[in-house]
Protein backbone atom coordinates (compact mmCIF):
# COMPACT_ATOMS: atom_id res chain seq x y z
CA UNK A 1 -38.64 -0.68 128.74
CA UNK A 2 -35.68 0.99 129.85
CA UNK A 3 -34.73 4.63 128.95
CA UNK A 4 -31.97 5.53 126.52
CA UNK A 5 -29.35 7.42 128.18
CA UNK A 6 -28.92 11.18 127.10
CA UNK A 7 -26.77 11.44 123.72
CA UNK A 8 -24.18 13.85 124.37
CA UNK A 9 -23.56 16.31 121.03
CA UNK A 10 -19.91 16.28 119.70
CA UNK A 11 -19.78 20.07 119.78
CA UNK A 12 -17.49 21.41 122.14
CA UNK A 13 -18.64 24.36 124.65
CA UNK A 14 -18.41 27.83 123.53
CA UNK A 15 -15.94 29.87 126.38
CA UNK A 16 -17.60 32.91 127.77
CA UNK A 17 -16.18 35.91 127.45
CA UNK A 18 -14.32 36.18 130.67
CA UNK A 19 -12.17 33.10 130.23
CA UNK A 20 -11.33 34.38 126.69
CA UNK A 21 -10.63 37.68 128.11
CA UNK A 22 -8.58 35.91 130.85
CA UNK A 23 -6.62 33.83 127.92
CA UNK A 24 -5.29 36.59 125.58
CA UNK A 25 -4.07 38.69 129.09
CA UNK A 26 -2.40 35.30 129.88
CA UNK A 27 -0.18 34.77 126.58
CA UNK A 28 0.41 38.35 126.48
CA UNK A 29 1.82 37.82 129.82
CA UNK A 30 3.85 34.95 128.38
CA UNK A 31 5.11 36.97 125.75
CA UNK A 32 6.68 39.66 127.70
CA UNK A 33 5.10 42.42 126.23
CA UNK A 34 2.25 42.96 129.13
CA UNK A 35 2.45 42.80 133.02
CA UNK A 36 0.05 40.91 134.94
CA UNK A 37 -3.17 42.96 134.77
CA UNK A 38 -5.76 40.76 136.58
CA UNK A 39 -5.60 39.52 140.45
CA UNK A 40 -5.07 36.07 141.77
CA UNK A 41 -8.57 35.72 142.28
CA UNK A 42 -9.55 36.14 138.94
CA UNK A 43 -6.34 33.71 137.64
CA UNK A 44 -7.96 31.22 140.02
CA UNK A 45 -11.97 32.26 138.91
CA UNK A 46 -10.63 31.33 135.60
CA UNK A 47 -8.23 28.31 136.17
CA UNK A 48 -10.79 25.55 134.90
CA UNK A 49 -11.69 27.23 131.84
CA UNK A 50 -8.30 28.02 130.80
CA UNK A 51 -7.04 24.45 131.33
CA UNK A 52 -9.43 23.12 129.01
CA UNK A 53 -8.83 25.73 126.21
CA UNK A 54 -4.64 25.24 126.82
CA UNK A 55 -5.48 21.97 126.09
CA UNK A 56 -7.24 22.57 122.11
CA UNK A 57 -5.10 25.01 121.57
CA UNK A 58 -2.05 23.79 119.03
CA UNK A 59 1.14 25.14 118.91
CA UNK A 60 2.93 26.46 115.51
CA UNK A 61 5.82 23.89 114.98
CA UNK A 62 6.74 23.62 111.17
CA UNK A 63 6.62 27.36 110.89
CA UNK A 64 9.00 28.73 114.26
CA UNK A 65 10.08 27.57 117.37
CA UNK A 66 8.76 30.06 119.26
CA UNK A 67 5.19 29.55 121.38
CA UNK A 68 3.52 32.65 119.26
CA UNK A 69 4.19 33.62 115.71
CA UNK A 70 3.24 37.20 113.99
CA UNK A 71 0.89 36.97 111.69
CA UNK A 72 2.93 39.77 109.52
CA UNK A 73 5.98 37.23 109.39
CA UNK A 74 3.25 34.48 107.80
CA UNK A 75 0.96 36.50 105.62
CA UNK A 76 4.13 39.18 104.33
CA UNK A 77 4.41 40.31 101.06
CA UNK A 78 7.43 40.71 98.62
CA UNK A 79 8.68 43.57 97.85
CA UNK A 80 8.30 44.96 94.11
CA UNK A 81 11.39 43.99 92.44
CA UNK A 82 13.20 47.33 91.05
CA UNK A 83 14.03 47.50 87.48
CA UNK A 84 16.70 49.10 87.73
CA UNK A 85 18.35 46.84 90.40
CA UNK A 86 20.73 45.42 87.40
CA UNK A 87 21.73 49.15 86.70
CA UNK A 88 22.37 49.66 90.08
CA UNK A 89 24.75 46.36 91.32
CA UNK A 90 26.71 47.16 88.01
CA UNK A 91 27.65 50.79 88.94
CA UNK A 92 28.22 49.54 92.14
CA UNK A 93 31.17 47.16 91.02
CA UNK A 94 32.34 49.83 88.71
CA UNK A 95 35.31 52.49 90.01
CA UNK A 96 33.84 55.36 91.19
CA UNK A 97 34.21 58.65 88.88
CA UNK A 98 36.21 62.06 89.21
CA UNK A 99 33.32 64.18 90.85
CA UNK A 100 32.22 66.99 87.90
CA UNK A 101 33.08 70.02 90.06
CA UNK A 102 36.89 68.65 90.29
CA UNK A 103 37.25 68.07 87.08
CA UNK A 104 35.74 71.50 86.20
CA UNK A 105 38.08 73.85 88.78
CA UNK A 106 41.05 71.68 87.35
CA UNK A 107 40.39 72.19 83.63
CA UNK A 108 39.73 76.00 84.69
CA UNK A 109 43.31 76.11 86.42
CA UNK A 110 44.89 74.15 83.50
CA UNK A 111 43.46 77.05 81.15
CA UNK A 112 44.27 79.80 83.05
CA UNK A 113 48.16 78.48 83.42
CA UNK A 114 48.76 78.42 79.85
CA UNK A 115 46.98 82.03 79.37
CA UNK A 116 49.64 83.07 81.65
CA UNK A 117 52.70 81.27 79.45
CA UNK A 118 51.61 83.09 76.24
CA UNK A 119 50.79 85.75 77.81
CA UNK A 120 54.53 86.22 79.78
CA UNK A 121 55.89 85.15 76.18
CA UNK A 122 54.45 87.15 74.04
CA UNK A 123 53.58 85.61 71.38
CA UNK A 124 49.60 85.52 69.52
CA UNK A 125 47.15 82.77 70.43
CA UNK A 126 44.12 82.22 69.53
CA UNK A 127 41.86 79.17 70.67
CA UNK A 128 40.71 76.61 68.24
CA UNK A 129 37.13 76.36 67.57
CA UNK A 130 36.85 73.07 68.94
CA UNK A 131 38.63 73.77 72.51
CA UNK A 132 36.35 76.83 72.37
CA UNK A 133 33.45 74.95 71.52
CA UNK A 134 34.45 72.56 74.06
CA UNK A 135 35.21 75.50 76.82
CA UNK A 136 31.54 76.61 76.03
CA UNK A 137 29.81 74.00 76.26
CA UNK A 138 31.39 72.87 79.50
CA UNK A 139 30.54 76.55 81.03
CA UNK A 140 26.98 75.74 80.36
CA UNK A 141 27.10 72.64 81.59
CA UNK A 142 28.60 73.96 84.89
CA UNK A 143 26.16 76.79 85.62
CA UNK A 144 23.51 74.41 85.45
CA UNK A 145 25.26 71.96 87.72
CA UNK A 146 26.28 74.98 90.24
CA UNK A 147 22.94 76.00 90.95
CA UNK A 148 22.57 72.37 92.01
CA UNK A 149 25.22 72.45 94.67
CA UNK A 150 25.54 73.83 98.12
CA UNK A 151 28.63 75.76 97.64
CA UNK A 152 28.41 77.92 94.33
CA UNK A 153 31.52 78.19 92.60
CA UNK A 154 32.17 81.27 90.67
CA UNK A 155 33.25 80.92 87.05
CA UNK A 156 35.73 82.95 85.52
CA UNK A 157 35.24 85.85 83.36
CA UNK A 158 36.83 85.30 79.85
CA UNK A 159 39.19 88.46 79.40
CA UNK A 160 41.50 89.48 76.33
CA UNK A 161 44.39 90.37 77.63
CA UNK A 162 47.37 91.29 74.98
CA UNK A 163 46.24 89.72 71.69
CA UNK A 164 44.53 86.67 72.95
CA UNK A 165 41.08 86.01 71.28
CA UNK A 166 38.41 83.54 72.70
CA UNK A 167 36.45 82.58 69.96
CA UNK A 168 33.25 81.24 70.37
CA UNK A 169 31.61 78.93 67.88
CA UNK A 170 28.49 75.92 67.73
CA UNK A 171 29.04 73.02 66.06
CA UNK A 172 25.86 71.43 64.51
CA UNK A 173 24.61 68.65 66.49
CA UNK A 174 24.75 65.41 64.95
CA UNK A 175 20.78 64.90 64.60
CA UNK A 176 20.33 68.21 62.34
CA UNK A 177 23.20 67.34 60.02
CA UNK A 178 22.11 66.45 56.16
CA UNK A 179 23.67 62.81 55.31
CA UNK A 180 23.50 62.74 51.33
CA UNK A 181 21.81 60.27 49.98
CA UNK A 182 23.59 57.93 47.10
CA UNK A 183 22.00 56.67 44.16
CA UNK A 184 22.54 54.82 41.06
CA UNK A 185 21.86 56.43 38.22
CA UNK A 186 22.53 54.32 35.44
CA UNK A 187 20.56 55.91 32.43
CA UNK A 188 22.91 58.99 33.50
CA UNK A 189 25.80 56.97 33.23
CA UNK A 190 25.21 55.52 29.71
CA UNK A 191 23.53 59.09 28.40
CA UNK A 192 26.85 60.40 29.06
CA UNK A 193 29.44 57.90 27.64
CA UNK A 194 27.49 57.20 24.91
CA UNK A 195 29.00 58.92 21.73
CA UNK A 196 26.56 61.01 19.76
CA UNK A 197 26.50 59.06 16.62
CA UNK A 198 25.31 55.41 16.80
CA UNK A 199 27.61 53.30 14.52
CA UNK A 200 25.00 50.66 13.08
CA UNK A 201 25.22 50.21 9.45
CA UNK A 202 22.57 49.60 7.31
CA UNK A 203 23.89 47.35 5.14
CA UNK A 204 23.07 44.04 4.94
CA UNK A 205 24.21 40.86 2.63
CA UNK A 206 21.53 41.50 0.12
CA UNK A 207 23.31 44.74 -0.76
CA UNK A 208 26.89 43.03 -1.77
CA UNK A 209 28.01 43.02 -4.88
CA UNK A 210 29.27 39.64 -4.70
CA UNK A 211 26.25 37.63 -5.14
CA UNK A 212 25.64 34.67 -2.90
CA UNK A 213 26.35 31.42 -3.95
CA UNK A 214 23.32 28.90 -5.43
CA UNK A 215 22.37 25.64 -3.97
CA UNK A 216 23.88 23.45 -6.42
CA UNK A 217 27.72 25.48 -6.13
CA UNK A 218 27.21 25.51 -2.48
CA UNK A 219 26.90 21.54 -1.93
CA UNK A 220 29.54 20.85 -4.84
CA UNK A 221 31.84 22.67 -2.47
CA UNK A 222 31.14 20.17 0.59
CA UNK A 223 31.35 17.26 -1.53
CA UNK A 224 34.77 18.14 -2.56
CA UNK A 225 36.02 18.80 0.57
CA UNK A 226 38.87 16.46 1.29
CA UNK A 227 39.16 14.88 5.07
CA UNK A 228 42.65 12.44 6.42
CA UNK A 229 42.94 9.23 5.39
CA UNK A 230 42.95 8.35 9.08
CA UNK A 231 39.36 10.03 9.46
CA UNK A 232 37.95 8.09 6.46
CA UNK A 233 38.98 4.74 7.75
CA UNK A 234 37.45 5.49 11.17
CA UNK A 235 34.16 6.57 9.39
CA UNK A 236 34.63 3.38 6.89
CA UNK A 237 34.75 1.22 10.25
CA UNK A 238 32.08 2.85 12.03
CA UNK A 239 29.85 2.51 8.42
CA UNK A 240 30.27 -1.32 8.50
CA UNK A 241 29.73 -1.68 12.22
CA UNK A 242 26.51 -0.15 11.60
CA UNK A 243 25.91 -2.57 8.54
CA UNK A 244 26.56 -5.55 10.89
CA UNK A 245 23.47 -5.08 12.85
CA UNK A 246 20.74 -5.42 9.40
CA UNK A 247 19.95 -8.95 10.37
CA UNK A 248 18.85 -8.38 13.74
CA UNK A 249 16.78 -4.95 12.79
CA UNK A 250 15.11 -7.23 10.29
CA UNK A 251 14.48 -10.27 12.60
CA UNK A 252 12.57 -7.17 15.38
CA UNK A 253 11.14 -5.94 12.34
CA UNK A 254 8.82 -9.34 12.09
CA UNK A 255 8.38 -9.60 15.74
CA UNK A 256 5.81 -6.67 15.67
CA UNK A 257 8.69 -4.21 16.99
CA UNK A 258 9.78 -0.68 15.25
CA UNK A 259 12.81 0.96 15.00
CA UNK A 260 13.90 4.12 15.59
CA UNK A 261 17.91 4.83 14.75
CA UNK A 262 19.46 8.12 16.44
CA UNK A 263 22.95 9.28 16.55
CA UNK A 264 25.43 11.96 15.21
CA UNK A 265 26.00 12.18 11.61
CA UNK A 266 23.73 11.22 8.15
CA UNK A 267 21.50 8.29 8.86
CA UNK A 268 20.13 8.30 5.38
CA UNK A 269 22.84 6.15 3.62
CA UNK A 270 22.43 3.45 6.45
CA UNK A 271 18.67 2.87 5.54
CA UNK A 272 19.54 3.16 1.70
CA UNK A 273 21.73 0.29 2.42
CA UNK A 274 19.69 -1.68 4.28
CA UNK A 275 16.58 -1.49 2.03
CA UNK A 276 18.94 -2.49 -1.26
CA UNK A 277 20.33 -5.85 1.01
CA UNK A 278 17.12 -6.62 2.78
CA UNK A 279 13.81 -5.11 1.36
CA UNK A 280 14.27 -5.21 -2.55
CA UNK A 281 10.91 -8.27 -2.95
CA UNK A 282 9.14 -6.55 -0.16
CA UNK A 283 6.63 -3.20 -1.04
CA UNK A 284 8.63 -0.05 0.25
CA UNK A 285 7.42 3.32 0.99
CA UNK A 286 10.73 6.14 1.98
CA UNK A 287 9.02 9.50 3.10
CA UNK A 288 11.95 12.44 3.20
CA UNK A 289 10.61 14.16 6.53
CA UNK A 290 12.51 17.05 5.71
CA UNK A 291 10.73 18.04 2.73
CA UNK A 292 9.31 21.14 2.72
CA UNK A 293 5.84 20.55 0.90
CA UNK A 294 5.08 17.35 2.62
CA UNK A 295 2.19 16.30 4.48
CA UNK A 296 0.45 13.43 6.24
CA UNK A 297 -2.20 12.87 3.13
CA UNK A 298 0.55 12.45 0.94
CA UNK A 299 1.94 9.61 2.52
CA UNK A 300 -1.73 8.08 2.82
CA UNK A 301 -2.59 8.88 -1.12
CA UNK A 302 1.01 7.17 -1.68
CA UNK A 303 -0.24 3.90 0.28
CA UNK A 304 -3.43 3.59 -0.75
CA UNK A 305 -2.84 4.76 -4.86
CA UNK A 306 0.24 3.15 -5.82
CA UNK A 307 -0.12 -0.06 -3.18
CA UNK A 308 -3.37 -0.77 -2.76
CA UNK A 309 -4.58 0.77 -5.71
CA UNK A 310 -7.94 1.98 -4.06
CA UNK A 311 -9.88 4.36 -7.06
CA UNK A 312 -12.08 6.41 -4.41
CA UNK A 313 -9.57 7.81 -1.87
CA UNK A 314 -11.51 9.31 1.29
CA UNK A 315 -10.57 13.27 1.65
CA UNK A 316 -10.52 13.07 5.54
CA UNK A 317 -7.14 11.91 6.77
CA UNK A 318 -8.86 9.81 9.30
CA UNK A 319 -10.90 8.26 7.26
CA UNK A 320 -8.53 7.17 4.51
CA UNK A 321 -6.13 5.75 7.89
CA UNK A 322 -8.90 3.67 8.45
CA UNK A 323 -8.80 2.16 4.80
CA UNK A 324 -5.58 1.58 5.13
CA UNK A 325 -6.02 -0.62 8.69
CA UNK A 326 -8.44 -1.78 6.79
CA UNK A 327 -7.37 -3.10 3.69
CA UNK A 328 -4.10 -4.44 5.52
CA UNK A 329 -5.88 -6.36 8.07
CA UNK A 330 -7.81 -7.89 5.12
CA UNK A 331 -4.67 -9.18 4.13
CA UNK A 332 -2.30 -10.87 6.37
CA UNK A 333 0.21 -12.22 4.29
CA UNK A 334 1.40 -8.84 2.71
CA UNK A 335 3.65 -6.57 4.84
CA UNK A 336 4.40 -3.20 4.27
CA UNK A 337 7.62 -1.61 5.01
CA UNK A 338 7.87 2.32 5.72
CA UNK A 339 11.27 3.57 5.91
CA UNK A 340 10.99 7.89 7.04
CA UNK A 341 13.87 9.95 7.08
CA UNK A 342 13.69 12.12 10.01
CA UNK A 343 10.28 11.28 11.60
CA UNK A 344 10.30 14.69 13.61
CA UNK A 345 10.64 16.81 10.14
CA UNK A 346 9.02 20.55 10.59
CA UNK A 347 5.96 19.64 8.18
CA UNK A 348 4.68 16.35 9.94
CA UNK A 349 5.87 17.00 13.77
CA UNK A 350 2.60 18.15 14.35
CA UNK A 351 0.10 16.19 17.01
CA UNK A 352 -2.66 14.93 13.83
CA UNK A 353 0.79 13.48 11.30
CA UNK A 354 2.29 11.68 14.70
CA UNK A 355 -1.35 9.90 15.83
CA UNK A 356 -1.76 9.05 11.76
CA UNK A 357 2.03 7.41 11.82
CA UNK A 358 1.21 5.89 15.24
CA UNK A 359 -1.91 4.45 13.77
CA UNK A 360 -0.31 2.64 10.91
CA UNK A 361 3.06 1.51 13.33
CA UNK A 362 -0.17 -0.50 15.14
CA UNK A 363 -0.32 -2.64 12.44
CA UNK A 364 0.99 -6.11 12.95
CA UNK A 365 1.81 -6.28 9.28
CA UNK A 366 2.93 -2.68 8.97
CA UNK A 367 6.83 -2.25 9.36
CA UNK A 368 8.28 1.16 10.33
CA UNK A 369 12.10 1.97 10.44
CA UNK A 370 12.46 5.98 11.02
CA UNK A 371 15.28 7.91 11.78
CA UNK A 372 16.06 10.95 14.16
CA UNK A 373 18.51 14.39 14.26
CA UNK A 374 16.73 16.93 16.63
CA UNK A 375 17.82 16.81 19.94
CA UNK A 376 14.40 17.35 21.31
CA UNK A 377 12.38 14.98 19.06
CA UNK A 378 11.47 12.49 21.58
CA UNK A 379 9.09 15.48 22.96
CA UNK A 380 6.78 15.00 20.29
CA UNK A 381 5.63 11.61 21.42
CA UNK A 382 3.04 11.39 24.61
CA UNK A 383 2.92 7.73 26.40
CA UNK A 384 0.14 6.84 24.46
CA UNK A 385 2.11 7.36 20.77
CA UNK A 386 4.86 5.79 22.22
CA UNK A 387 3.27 2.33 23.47
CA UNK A 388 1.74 2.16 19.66
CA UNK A 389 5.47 2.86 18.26
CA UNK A 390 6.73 0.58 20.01
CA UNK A 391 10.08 1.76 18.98
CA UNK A 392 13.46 -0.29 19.56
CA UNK A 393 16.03 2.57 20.07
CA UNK A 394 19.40 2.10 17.98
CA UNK A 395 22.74 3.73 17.91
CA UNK A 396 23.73 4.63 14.79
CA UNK A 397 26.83 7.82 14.99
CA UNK A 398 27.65 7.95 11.74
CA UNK A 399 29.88 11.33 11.74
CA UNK A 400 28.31 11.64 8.09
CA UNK A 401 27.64 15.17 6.57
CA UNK A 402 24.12 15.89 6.30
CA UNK A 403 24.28 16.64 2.68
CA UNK A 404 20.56 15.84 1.89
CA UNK A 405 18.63 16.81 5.21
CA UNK A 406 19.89 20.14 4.97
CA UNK A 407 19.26 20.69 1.10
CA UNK A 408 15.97 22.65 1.83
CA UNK A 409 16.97 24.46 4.91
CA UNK A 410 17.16 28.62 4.90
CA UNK A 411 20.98 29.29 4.89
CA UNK A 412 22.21 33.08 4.40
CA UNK A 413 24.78 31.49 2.36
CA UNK A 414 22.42 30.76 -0.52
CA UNK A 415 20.50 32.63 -2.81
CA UNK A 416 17.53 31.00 -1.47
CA UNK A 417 15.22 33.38 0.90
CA UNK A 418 11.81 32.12 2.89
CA UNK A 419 10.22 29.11 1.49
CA UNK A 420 9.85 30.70 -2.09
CA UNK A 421 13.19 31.14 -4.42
CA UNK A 422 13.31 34.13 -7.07
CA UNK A 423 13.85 32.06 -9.90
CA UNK A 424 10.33 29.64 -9.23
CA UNK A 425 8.42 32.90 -8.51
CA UNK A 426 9.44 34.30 -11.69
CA UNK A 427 8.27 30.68 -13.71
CA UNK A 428 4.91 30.93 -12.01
CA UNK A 429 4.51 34.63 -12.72
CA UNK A 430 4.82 34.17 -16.14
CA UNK A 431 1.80 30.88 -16.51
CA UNK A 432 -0.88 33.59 -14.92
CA UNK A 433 -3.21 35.33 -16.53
CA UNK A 434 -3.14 38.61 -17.14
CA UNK A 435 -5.67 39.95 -13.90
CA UNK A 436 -3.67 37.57 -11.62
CA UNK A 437 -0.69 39.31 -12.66
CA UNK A 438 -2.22 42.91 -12.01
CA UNK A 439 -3.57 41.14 -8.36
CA UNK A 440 -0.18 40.20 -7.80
CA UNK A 441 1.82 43.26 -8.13
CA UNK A 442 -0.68 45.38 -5.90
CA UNK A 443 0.16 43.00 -3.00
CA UNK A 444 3.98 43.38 -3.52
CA UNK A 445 4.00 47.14 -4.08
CA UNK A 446 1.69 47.89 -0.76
CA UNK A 447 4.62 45.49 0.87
CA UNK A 448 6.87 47.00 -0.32
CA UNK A 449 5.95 50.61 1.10
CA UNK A 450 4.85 49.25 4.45
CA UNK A 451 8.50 47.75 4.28
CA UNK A 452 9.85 49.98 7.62
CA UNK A 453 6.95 50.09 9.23
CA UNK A 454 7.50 46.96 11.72
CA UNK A 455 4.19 46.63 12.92
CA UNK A 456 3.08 46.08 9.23
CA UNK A 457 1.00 42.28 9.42
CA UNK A 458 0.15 42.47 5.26
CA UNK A 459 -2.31 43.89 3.15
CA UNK A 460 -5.98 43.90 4.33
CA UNK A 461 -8.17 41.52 2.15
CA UNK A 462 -10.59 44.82 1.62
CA UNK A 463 -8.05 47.24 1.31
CA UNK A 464 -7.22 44.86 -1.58
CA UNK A 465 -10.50 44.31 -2.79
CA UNK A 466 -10.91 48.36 -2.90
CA UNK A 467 -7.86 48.56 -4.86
CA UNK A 468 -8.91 45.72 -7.55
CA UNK A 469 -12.57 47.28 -7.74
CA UNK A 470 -10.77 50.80 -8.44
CA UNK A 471 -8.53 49.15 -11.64
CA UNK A 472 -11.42 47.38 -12.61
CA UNK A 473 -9.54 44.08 -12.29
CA UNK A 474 -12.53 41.76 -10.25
CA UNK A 475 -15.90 42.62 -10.19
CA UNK A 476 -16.70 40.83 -7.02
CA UNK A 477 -15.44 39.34 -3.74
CA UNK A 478 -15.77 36.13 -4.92
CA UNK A 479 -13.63 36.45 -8.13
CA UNK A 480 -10.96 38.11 -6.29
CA UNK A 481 -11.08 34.71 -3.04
CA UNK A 482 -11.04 32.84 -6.71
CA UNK A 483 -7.42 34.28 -7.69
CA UNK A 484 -5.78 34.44 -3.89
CA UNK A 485 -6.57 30.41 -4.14
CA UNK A 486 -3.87 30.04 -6.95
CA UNK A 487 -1.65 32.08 -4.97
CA UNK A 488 -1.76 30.60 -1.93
CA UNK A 489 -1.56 26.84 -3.84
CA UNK A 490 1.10 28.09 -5.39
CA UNK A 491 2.75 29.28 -2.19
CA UNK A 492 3.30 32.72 -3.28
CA UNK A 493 0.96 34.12 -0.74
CA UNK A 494 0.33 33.46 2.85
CA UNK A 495 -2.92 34.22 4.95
CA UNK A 496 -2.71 34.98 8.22
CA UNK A 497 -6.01 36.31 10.49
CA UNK A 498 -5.47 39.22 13.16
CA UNK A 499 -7.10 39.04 17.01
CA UNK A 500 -9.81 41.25 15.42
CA UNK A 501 -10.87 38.33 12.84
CA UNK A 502 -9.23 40.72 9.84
CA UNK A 503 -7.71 39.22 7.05
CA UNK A 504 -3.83 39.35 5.73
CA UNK A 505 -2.08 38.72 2.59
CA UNK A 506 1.89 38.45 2.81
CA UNK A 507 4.41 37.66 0.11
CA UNK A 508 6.76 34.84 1.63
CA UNK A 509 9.73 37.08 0.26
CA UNK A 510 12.23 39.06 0.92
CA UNK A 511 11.85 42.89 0.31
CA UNK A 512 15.02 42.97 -1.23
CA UNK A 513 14.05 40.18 -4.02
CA UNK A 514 10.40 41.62 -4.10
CA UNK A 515 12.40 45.30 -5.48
CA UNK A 516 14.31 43.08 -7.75
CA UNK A 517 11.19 40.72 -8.90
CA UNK A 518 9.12 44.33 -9.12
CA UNK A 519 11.89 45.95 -11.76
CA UNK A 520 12.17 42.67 -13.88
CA UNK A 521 8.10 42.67 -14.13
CA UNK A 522 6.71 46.28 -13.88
């Protein structure tokens, strides 16, 4: 078998020391820098090693054109960039300035010329504090800058000659000066314009001589008030275009819909109208929303007494609605119609009156044609009211008075005053006994002398107790609860209950008809 020739390694030899001695004289030699330091019999003991390292050693060619390149000119750093270079290149471009020192011996020359002119003249000078301020400040300004140059300058002694004065004086520099402060002071203001006396008078309508006019006088006077014959006719047209539309509200009456008319002016003639052409074989029920003493349960008592003629009528409102569903849905061939004069009325606006009247609107043989004044009385119904209404809004303007809606309405006008007049407080007075009576007049006198103090929420139930005890009017708590019910049915007092759970008693009166009522019955 025949031997494997010797495997030569890919690693170049190492050059000794002598031939890389004999390399760096040789480029140095090349360069210029060095003479020839070694013989021609060391060039030529070297030759062969030096041809074979010429040959691996590569030339710099992207970097210079030169055979050798500094290694300071590859690996150089740059210089920190100044910051203020900008500063610098700007007052370079700028004109350069009057050195200090000439402007300082020529202001010095300029002063010392015109000290000579007065002087020669003969008239009195004196320097203004600012030019000596000015003079000053610029002789401090050059001693400091003297000491600073080679050639010292000597500054001229300030001498009075004649009746020339130098006066010296310091302005304040601008950082110590005070800068006022400005405020508005407006209690200040109106403390001192106001005038002493405050012109308020304490009289109010109550106090007139001239009393107020009653109810009755008051709407005689707006019935006789006489309007153009060119405004009647318009109304008279607008009243029969209204008319013209009966049939239709009649025919979405039976198709399960209601109807709810809204518009400026009276609506309460229209419906009179249309129940005398339309409704007169058909059971009715009108409810006058705006009447004070109304309530949900009366309208249910009125359906279920006089209509249905039920003998046990449930006391719960909910319950009784239910009868009524009831009772209606028992019979399919009677239909009700309910005809309500303003729906959104103060005493049955409330959430439990609306769900009742929703209730019964459900009915498919329960008809309901209401009527509307308040701007704001669709905010009464939620979605869920208003998909059982299922109301068909109508147009109606009318530009009628509202004669009737606004009979029970507080005026200042009229005698009456709060939900209670004089004249029906004095006819219920007079039907009590004789300890209701006493009970009575304790609650309007203690009113009556709480009547400036406006934090006064009414008489204390046992405050009033304590006082009845002391006359010997009750003998217990229950006797006295007994007589507060007949007041309170009768509306003559209201309760109210404080944060604290306390109980209040308060006449629904005015203080000034309370005086009046007191002096007629003490």
């Amino acid at each position: 078998m025949a031997a494997a020739p010797p495997r030569r390694t890919p690693r170049r030899p190492k050059p000794s020391f002598k031939a890389l001695e004999s390399l760096y004289i040789t480029k140095l030699k090349n360069s210029g820098f060095v003479q020839a330091l070694s013989s021609d019999e060391d060039a030529h003991y070297f030759s062969d090693e030096e041809e074979h390292l010429d040959a691996d050693v590569v030339k710099p060619k992207l970097l210079h054109d030169n055979e050798l390149v500094a290694g300071g000119d590859i690996f150089k750093f740059q210089t920190r960039k100044q910051h203020d270079g900008l500063a610098q290149k700007v007052a370079e471009t700028c004109p350069p300035k009057t050195p200090h020192v000439v402007r300082r011996k020529t202001k010095t020359k300029i002063q010392k010329l015109l000290e000579a002119e007065y002087e020669d003249s003969g008239s009195e000078y004196e320097i203004s504090s600012g030019a000596s301020t000015s003079s000053s400040s610029d002789s401090e300004s050059d001693e400091v800058e003297s000491s600073e140059d080679e050639e010292p300058v000597k500054t001229p002694t300030k001498t009075t000659r004649g009746k020339v004065k130098f006066i010296d004086t310091k302005l304040q520099p601008t950082s110590t000066r005070t800068r006022s402060k400005y405020t508005i002071n407006s209690d200040e203001y109106f403390a001192n314009t106001a005038s002493s006396k405050i012109q308020t008078s304490n009289n109010t309508l109550d106090k007139l001589e001239t009393p107020r006019l009653p109810q009755y006088q008051l709407q005689k006077l707006l019935q006789n008030m006489k309007l153009s014959k060119k405004h009647e006719s318009a109304m008279k047209r607008l009243s029969e275009t209204n008319e013209s539309f009966f049939e239709k509200w009649l025919y979405l009456l039976n198709e399960n819909f209601n109807i709810l008319l809204y518009g400026l002016g009276s609506k309460r003639n229209i419906l009179q109208s249309f129940q005398a052409k339309y409704l007169n074989s058909d059971p009715v029920i009108v409810v006058n929303g705006f009447f004070p003493s109304l309530s949900i349960k009366n309208i249910l008592d009125g359906i279920l007494v006089d209509l249905l003629e039920v003998q046990e009528v449930p006391g719960n409102i909910n319950e009784a609605c239910d009868l009524v569903i009831e009772e209606f849905n028992n019979l399919p061939e009677s239909h009700l119609y309910l005809i309500i004069h303003n729906i959104e009325g103060e005493m049955i606006r409330n959430h439990k009156s609306q769900s009742i009247l929703a209730r019964l609107a459900g009915v498919k043989n329960i008809h309901l044609i209401a009527s509307i004044d308040h701007i704001n009385a669709p905010l009464i119904w939620d979605h869920s009211k208003l998909s059982k209404f299922n109301y068909i809004w109508w147009d109606v303007t009318s530009f009628l008075p509202y004669i009737e809606e606004t009979s029970f309405e507080r005026s200042m006008m009229i005698q009456q005053s709060g939900t209670l007049a004089l004249s029906s407080l004095k006819n219920v007075f007079l039907s009590l006994t004789t300890n209701s009576k006493n009970i009575y007049i304790i609650i309007v006198k203690n009113q009556l002398e709480n009547a400036k103090n406006q934090y006064y929420q009414g008489m204390a139930f046992k405050d009033l107790y304590m006082a009845c005890r002391e006359a010997f009017i009750v003998s217990s708590d229950l006797a006295l609860r007994a007589q507060l019910t007949e007041f309170v049915d009768h509306k003559m007092v209201k309760q109210k209950r404080s944060p604290d759970g306390t109980e209040y008693l308060v006449v629904p009166l005015a203080n000034a008809l309370l005086k009046k009522f007191l002096d007629e019955n003490s």
